[in-house]
Protein backbone atom coordinates (compact mmCIF):
# COMPACT_ATOMS: atom_id res chain seq x y z
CA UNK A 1 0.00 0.00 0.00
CA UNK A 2 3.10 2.19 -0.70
CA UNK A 3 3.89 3.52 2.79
CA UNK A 4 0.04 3.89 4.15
CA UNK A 5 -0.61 2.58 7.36
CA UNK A 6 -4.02 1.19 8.45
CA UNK A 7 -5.90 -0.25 10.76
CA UNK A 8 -8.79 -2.71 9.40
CA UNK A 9 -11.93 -3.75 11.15
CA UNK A 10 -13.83 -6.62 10.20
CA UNK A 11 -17.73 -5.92 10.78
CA UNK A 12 -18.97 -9.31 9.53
CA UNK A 13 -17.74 -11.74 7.30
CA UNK A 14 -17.70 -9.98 4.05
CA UNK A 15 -17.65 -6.51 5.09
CA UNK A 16 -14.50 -4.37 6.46
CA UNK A 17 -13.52 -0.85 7.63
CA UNK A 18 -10.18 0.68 6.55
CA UNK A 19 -9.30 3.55 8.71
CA UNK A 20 -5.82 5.55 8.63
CA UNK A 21 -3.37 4.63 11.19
CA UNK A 22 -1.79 7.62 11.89
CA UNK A 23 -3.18 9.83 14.38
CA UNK A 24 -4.20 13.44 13.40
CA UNK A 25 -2.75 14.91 16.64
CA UNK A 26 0.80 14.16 16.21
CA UNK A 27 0.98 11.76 13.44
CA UNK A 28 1.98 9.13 15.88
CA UNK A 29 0.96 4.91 14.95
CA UNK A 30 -2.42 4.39 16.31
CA UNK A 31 -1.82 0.87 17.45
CA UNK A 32 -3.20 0.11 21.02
CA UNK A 33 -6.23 -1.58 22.04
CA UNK A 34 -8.93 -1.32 24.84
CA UNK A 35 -12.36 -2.39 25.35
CA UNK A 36 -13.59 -1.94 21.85
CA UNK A 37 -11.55 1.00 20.86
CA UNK A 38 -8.17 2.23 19.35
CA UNK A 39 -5.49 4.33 21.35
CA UNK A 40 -2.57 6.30 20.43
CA UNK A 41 0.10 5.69 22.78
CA UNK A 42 1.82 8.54 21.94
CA UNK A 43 -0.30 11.05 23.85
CA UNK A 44 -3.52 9.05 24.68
CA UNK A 45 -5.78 9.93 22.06
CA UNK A 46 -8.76 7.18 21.60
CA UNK A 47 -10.74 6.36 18.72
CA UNK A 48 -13.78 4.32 18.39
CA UNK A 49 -14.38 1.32 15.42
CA UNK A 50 -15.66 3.80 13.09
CA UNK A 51 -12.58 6.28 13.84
CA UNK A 52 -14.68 8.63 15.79
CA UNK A 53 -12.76 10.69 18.01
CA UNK A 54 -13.63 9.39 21.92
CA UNK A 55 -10.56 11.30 23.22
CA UNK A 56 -8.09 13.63 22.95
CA UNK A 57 -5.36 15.71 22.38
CA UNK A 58 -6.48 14.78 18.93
CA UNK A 59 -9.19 17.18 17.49
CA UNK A 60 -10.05 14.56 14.96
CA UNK A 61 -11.23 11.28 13.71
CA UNK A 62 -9.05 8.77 11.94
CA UNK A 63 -9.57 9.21 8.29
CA UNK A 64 -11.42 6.40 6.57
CA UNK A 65 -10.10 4.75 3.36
CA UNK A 66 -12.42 2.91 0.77
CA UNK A 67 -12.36 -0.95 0.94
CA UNK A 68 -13.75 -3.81 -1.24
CA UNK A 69 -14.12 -7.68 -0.23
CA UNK A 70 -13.43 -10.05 -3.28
C-alpha cells in the first residue's frame, strides 16, 4: 500500500472498515487496544471502530479509506 498505514476492522464476514493509522494529533501509529476502541500511545488519544474521536489531544477522527471484499 506504498507507505500507508491502516488499521482494518472486520464488521462481519464480508464486510471491512479501513481507517488511517496515523493519528491526526501528532501523526503518531495508532496501534493500542482497549475495550472496543483504538489508542494512540503517543499522547492518549482514543478512537472508536468507526474512527470517531472518543478522546483527545487529537481534534479529529481517523480518516477512513475505501475498501472492497473479493
Amino acid at each position: 500500500l506504498d507507505g500507508v498505514r491502516l488499521l482494518v476492522v472486520r464488521e462481519t464476514a464480508t464486510q471491512f472498515r479501513a481507517l488511517s493509522a496515523d493519528c491526526p494529533h501528532a501523526g503518531c501509529l495508532v496501534s493500542g487496544i482497549e475495550a472496543d476502541a483504538f489508542r494512540c500511545p503517543c499522547h492518549g488519544s482514543r478512537f472508536g471502530r468507526d474512527g470517531r474521536l472518543l478522546g483527545g489531544p487529537a481534534d479529529a477522527p481517523l480518516a477512513s479509506r475505501a475498501t472492497t471484499y473479493d
